[in-house]
C-alpha atoms as a PDB file:
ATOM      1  CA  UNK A   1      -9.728 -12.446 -17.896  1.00  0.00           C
ATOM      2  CA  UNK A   2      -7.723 -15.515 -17.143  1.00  0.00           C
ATOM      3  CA  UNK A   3      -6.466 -17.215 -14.445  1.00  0.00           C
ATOM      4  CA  UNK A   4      -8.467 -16.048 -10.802  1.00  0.00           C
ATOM      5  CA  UNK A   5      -8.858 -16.338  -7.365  1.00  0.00           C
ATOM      6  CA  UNK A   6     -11.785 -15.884  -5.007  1.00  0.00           C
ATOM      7  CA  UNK A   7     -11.170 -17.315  -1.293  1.00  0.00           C
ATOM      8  CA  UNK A   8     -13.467 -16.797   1.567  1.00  0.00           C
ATOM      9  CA  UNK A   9     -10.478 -17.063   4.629  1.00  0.00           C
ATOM     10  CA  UNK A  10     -11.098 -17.991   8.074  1.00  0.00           C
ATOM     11  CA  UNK A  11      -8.305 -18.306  10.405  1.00  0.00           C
ATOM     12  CA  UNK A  12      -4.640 -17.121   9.726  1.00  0.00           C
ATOM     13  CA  UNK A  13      -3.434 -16.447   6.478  1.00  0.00           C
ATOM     14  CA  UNK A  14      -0.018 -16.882   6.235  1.00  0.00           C
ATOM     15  CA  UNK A  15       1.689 -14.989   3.468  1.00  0.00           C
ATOM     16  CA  UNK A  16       5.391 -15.550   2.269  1.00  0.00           C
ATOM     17  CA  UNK A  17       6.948 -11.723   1.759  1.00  0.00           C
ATOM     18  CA  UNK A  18      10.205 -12.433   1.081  1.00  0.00           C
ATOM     19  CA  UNK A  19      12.795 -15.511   1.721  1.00  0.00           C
ATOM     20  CA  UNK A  20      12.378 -16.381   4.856  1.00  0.00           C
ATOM     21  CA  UNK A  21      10.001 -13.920   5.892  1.00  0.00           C
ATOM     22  CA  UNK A  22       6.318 -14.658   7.065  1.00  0.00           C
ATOM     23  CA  UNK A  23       3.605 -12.318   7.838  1.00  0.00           C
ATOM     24  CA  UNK A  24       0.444 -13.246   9.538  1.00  0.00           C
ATOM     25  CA  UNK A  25      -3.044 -11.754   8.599  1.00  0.00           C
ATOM     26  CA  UNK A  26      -5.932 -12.474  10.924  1.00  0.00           C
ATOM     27  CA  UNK A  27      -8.834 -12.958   8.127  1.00  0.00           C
ATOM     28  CA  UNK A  28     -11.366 -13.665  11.377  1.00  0.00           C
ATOM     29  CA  UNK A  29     -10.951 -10.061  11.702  1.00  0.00           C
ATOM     30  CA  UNK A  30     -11.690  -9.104   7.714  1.00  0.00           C
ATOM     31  CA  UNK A  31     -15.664  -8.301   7.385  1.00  0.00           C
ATOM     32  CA  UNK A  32     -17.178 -10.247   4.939  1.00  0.00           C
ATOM     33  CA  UNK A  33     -20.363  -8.468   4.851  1.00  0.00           C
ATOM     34  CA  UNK A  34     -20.553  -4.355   4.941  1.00  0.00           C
ATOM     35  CA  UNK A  35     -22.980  -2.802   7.239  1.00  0.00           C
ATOM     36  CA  UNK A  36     -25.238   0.037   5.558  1.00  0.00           C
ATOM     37  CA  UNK A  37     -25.288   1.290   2.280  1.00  0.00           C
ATOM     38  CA  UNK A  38     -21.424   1.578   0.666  1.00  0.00           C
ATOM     39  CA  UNK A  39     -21.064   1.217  -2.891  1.00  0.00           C
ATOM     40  CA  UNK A  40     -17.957   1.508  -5.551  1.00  0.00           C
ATOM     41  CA  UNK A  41     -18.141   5.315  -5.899  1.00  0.00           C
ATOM     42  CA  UNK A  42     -18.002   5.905  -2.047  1.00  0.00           C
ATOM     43  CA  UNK A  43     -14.273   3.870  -1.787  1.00  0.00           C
ATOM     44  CA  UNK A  44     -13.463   6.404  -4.685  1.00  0.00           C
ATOM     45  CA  UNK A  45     -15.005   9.160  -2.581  1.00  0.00           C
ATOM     46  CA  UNK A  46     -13.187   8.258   0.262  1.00  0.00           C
ATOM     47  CA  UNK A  47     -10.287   7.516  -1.494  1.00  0.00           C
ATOM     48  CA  UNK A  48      -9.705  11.200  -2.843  1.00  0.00           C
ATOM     49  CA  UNK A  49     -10.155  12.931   0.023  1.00  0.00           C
ATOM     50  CA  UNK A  50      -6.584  12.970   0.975  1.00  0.00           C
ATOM     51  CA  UNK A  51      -5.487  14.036  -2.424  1.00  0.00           C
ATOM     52  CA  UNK A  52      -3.692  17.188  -3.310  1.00  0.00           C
ATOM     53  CA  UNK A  53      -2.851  17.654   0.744  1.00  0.00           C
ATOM     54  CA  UNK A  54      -0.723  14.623   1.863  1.00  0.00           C
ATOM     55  CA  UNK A  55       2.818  14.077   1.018  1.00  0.00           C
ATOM     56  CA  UNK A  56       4.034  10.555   0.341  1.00  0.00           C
ATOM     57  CA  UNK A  57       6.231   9.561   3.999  1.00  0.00           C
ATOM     58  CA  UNK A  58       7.500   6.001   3.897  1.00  0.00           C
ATOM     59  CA  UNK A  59       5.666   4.459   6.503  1.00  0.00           C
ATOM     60  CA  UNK A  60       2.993   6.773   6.491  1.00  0.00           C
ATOM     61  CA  UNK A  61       0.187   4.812   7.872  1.00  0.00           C
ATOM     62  CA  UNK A  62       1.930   2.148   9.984  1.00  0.00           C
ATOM     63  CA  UNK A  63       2.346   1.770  13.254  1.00  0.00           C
ATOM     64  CA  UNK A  64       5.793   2.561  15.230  1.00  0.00           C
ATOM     65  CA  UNK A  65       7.086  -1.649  14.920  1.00  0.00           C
ATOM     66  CA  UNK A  66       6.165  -0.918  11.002  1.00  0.00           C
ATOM     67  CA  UNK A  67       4.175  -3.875  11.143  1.00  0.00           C
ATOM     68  CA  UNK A  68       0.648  -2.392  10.778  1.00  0.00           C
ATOM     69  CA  UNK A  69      -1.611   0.296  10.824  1.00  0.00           C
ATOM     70  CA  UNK A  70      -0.821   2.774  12.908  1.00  0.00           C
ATOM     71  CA  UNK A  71      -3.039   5.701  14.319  1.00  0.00           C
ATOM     72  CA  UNK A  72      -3.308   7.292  11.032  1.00  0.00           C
ATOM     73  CA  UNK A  73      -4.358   4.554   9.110  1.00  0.00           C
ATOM     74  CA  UNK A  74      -7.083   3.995  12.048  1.00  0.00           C
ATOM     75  CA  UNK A  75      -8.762   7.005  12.081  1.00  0.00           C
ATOM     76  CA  UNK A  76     -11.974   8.501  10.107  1.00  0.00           C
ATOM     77  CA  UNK A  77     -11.245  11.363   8.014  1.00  0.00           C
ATOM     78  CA  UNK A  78      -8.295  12.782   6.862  1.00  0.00           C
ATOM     79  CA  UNK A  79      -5.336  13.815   9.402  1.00  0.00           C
ATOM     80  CA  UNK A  80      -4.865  17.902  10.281  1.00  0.00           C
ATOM     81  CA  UNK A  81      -1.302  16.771  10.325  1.00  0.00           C
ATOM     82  CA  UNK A  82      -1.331  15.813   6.845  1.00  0.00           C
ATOM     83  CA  UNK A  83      -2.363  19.128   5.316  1.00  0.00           C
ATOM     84  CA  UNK A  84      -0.042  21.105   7.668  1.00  0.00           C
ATOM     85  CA  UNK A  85       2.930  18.833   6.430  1.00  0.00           C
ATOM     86  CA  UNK A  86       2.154  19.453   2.918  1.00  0.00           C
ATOM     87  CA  UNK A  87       1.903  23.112   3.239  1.00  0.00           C
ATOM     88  CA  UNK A  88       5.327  22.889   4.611  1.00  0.00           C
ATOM     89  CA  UNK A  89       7.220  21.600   1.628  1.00  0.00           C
ATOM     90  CA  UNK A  90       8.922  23.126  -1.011  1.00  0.00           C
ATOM     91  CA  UNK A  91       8.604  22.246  -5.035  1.00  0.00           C
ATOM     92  CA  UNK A  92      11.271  20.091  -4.567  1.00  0.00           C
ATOM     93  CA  UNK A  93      10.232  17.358  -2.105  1.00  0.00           C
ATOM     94  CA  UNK A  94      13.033  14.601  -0.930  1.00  0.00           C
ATOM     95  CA  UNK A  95      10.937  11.623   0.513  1.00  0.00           C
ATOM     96  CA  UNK A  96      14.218   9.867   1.731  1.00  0.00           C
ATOM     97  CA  UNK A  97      14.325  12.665   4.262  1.00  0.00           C
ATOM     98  CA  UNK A  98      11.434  12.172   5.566  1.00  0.00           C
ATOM     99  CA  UNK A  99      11.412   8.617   6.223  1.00  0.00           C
ATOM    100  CA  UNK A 100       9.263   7.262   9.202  1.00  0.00           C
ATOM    101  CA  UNK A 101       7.706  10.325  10.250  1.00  0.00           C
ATOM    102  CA  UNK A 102       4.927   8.501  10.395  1.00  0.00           C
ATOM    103  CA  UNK A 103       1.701  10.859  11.106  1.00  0.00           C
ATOM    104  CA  UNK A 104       3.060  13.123   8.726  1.00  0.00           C
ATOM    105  CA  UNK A 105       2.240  11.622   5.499  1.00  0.00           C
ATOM    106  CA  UNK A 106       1.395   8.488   3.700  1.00  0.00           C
ATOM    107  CA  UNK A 107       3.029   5.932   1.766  1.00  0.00           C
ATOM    108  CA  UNK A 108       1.317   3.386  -0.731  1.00  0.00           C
ATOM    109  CA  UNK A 109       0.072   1.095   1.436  1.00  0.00           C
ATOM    110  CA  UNK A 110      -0.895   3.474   4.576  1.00  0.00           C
ATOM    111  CA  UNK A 111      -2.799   5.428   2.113  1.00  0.00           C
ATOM    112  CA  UNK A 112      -4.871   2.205   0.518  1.00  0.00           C
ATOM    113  CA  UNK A 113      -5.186   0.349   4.072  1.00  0.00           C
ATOM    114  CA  UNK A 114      -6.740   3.818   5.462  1.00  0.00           C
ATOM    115  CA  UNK A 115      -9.047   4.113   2.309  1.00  0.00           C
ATOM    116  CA  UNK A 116     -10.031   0.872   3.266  1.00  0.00           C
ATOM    117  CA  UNK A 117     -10.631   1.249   6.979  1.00  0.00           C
ATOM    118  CA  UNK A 118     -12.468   4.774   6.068  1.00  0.00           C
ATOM    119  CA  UNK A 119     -15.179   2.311   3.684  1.00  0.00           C
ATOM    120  CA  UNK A 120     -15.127  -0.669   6.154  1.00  0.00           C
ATOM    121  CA  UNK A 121     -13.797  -0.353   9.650  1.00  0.00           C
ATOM    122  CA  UNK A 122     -12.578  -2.962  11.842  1.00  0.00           C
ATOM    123  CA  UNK A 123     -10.557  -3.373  14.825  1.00  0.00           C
ATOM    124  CA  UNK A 124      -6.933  -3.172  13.233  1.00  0.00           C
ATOM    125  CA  UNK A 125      -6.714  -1.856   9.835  1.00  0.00           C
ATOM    126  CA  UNK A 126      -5.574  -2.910   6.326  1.00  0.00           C
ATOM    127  CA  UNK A 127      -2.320  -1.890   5.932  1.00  0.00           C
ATOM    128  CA  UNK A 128      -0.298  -4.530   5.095  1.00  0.00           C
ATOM    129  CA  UNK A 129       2.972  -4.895   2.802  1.00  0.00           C
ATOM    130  CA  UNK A 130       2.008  -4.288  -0.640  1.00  0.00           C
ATOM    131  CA  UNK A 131       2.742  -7.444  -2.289  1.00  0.00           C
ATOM    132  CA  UNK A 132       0.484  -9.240  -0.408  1.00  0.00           C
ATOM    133  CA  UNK A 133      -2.427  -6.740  -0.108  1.00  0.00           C
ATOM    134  CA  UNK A 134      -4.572  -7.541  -3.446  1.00  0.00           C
ATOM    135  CA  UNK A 135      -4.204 -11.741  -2.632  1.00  0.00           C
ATOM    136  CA  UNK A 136      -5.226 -10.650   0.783  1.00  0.00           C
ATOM    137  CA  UNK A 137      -8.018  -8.635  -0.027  1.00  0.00           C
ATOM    138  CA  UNK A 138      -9.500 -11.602  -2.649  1.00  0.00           C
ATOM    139  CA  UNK A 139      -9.105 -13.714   0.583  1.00  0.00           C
ATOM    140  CA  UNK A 140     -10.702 -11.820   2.813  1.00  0.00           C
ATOM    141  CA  UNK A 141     -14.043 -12.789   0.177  1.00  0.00           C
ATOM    142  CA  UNK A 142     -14.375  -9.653  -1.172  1.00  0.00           C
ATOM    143  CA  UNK A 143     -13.746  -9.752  -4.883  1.00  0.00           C
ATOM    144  CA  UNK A 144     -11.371 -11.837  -7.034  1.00  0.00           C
ATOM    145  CA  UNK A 145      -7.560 -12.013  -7.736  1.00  0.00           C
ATOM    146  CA  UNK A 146      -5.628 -11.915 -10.669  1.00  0.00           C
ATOM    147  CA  UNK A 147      -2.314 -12.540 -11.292  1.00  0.00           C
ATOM    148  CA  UNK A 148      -0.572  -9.594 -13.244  1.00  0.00           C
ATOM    149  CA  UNK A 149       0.055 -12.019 -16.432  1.00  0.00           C
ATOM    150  CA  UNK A 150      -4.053 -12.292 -16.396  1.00  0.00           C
ATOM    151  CA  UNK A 151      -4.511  -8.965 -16.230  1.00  0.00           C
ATOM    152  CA  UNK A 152      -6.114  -7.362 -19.296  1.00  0.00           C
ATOM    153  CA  UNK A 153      -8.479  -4.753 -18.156  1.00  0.00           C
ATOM    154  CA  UNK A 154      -8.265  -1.743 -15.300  1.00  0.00           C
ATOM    155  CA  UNK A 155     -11.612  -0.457 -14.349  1.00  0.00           C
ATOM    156  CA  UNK A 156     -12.501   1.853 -11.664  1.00  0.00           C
ATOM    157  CA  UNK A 157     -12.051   0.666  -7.968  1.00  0.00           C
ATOM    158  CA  UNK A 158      -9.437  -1.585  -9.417  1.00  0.00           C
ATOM    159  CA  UNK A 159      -6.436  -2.379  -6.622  1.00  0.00           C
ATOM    160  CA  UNK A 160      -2.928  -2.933  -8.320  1.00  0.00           C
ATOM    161  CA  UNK A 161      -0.254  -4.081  -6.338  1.00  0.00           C
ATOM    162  CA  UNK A 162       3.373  -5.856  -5.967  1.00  0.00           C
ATOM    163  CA  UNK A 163       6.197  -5.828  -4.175  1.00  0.00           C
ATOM    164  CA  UNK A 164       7.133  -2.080  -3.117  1.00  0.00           C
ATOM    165  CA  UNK A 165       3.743  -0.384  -4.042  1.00  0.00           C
ATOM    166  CA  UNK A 166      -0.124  -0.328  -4.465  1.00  0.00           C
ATOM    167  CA  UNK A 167      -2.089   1.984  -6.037  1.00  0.00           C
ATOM    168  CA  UNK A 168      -6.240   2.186  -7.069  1.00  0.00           C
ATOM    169  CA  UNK A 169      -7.479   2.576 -10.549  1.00  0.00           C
ATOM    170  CA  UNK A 170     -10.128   5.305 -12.154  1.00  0.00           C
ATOM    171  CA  UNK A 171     -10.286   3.039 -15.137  1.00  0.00           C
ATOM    172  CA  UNK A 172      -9.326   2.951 -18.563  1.00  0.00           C
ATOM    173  CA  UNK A 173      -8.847   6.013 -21.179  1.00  0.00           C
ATOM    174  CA  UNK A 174      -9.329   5.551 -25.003  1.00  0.00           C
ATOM    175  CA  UNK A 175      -6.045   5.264 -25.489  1.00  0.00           C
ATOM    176  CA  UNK A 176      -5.440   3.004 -23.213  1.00  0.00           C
ATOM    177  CA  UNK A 177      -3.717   4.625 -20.732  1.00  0.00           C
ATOM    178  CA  UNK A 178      -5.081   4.180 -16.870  1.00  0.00           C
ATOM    179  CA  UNK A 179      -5.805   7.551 -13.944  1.00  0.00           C
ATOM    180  CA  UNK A 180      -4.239   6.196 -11.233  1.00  0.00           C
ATOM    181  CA  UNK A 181      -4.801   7.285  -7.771  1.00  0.00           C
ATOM    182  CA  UNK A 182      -2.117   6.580  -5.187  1.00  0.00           C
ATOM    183  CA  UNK A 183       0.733   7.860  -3.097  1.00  0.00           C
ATOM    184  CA  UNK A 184       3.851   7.882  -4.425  1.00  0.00           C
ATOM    185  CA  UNK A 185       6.404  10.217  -4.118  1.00  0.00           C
ATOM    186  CA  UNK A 186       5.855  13.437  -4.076  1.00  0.00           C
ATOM    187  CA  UNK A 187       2.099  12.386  -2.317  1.00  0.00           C
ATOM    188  CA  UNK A 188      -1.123  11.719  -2.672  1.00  0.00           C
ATOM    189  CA  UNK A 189      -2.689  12.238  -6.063  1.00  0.00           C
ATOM    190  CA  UNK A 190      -3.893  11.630  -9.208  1.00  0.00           C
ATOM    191  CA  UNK A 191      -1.819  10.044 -11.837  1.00  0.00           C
ATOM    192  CA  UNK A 192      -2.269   8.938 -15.308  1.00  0.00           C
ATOM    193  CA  UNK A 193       0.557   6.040 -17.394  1.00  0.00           C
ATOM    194  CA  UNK A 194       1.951   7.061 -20.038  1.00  0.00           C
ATOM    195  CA  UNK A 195       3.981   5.004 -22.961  1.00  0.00           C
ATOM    196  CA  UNK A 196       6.178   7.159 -25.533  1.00  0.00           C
ATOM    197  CA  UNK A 197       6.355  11.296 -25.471  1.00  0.00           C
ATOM    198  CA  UNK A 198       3.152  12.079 -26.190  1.00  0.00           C
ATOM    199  CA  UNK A 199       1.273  13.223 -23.348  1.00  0.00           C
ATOM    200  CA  UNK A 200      -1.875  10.476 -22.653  1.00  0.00           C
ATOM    201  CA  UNK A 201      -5.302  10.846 -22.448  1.00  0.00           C
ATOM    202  CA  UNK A 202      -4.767   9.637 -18.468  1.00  0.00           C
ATOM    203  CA  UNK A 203      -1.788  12.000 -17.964  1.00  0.00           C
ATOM    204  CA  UNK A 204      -3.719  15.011 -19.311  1.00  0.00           C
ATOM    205  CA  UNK A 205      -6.933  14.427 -17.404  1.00  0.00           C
ATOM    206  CA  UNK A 206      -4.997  13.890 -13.915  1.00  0.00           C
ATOM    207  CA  UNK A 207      -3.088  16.985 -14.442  1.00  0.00           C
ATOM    208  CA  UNK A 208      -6.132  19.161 -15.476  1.00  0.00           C
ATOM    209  CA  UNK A 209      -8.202  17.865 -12.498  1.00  0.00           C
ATOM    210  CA  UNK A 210      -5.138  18.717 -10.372  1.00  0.00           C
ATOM    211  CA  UNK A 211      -4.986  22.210 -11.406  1.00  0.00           C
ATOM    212  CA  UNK A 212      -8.503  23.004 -11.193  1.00  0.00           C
ATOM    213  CA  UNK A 213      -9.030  21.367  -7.565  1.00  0.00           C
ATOM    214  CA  UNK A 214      -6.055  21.509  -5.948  1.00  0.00           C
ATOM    215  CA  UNK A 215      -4.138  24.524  -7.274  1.00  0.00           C
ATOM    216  CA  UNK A 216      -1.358  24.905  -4.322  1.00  0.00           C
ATOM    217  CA  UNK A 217      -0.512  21.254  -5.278  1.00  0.00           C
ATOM    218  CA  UNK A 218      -0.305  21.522  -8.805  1.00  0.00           C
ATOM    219  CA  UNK A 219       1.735  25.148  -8.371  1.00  0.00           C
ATOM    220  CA  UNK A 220       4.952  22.544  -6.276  1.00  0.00           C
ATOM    221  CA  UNK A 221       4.100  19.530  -8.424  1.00  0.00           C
ATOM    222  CA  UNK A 222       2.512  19.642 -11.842  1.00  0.00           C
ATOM    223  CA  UNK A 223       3.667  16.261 -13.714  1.00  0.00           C
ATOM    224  CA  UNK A 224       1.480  13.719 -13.186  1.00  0.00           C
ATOM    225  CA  UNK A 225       3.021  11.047 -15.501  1.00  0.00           C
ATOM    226  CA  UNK A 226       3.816   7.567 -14.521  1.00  0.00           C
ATOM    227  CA  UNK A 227       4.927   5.209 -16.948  1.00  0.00           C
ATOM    228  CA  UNK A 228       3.131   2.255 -18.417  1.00  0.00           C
ATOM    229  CA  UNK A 229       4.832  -0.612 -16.297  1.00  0.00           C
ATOM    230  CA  UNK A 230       1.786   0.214 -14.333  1.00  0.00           C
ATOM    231  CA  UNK A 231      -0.476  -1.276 -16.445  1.00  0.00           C
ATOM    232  CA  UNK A 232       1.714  -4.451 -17.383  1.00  0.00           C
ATOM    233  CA  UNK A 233       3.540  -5.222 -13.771  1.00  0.00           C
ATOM    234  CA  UNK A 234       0.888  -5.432 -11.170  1.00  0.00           C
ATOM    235  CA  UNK A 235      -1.376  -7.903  -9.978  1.00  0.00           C
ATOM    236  CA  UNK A 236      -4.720  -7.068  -9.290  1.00  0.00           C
ATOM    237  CA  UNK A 237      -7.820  -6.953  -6.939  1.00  0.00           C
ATOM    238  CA  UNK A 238     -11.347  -5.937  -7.905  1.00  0.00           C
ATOM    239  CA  UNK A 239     -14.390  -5.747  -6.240  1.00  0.00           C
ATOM    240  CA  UNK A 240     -16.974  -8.236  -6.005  1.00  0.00           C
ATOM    241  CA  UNK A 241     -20.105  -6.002  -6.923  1.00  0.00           C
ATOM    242  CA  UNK A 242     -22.423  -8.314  -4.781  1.00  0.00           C
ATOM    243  CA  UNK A 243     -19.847  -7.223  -1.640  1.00  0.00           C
ATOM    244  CA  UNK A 244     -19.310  -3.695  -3.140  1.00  0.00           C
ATOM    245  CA  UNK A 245     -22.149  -2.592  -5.552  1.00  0.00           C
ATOM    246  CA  UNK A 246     -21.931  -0.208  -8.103  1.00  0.00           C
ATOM    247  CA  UNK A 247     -25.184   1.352  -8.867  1.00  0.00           C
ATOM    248  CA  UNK A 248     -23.769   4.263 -10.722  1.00  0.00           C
ATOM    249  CA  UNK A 249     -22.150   2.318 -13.243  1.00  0.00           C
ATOM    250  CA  UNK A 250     -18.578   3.432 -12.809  1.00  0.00           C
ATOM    251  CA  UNK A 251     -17.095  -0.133 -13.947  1.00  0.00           C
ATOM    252  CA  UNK A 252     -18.565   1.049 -17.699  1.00  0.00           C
ATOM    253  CA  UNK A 253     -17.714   4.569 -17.586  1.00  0.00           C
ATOM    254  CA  UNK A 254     -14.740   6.356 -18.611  1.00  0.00           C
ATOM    255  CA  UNK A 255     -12.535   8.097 -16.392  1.00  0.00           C
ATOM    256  CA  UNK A 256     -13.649  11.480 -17.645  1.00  0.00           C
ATOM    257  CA  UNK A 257     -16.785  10.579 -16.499  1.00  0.00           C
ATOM    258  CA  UNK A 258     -16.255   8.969 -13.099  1.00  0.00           C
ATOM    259  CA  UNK A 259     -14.012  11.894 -12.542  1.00  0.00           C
ATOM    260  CA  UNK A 260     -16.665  14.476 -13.776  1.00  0.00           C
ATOM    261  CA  UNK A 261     -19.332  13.105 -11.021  1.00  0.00           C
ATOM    262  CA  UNK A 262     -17.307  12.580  -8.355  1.00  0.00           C
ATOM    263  CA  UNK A 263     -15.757  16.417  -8.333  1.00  0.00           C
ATOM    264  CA  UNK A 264     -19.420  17.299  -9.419  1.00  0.00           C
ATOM    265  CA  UNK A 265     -20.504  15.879  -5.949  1.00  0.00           C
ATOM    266  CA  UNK A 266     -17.774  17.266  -4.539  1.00  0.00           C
ATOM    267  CA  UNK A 267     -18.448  20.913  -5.741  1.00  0.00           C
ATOM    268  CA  UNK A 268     -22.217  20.444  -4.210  1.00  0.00           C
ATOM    269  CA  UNK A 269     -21.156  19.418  -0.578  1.00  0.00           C
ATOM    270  CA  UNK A 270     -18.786  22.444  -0.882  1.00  0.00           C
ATOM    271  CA  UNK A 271     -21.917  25.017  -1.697  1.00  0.00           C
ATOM    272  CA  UNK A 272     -23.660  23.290   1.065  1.00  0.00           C
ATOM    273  CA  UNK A 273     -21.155  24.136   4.030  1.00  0.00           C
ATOM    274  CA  UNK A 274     -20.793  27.429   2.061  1.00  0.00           C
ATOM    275  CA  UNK A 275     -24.660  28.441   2.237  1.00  0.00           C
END
């Protein structure tokens, strides 16, 4: 795939943000090894649990100094708070409204740092700015970094990111367009790119799944197009399999099918509580 990098960190990482701005990363405090049994298809599992229910809130996720993770980015399971919000809101969202009400929602980063804390916790969280956060990551030893030039390929458990957002890959369609799974305004969902009018393979998918499992979402916000600068303008972090295995096989399936067996799991825990 091109140029890569893989850095087991010890000490501070010091990453440049913007001219003359520094932000300092404690790697001591990044796990290098995971306790138990957590695989590729559990950080997707995780991942979607806030989907369909959580608006997008800028700074959703940090702490109060926005300088980060806050409470909601540090807790298991998915916020009460969030749902309530969401069932709140009208069809036609305004994010720039709801600015910094922070344990309301989620924003980008929030929402990958808590997916992240939810698969490996530590003692202060992964929420970080996003143009730092896939480098980071590959630093932290726990699966390589490519530049977005170098990037060639999305595959599930992918993490895109750049300056101003961050978002997690379901892989690859047929046609080349990528299900993306992030929050970005109106919230947390899936996604699919999209280049030209025709409606993609990814675009379709995300919407069907959208209607079928989250129906009250769908009903306020039905588009699930994003366009194909997302496949072209990020740079990109993916998983190490000897840190995060994948014995499923999700890095060679499609997105219909990871999609298929997740829900499919999904539907079976629901019968369970049910019975």
């Amino acid at each position: 795939m091109g140029m890569r990098k893989k850095i087991l960190s010890a000490g501070i990482l010091i990453s440049l943000l913007a001219a003359g701005t520094f932000s300092r990363v404690y790697a001591d405090e990044a796990q290098t090894t995971i306790s138990g049994t957590k695989t590729l298809k559990q950080f997707l599992s995780i991942a979607l649990q806030p989907v369909g229910e959580t608006m997008y809130v800028w700074g959703g996720g940090w702490n109060e100094a926005d300088t980060a993770a806050g409470a909601g980015a540090l807790t298991i399971g998915v916020s009460p708070a969030w749902k309530t919000f969401f069932e709140q809101q009208g069809p036609y969202y305004n994010a720039a409204k709801t600015r910094y009400m922070i344990h309301s929602g989620l924003d980008c980063t929030g929402f990958a740092g808590w997916a992240l804390f939810n698969l490996i916790p530590n003692d202060s969280g992964y929420v970080m700015k996003s143009g730092v956060m896939t480098e980071t990551l590959a630093k932290f030893g726990w699966g390589d970094w490519y530049a977005r030039q170098y990037v060639k390929t999305h595959i599930a458990g992918d993490i895109l990111g750049r300056a101003g957002h961050v978002w997690i890959s379901l892989g690859t369609c047929e046609d080349g367009s990528v299900v993306v799974l992030q929050s970005s305004p109106p919230g947390v969902a899936l996604y699919g790119t999209q280049s030209g009018a025709q409606k993609s393979e990814a675009v379709q998918l995300a919407e069907s799944y959208m209607l079928q499992y989250f129906p009250a979402w769908y009903a306020k916000y039905p588009s699930a197009k994003r366009d194909s600068g997302y496949v072209t303008h990020y740079d990109l972090f993916r998983w190490d399999e000897d840190f995060l295995p994948d014995p499923d096989n999700y890095r060679n399936m499609t997105p219909s099918e990871i999609l298929s067996d997740l829900f499919a799991e999904t539907e079976t825990e629901a019968e369970a509580e049910g019975s």
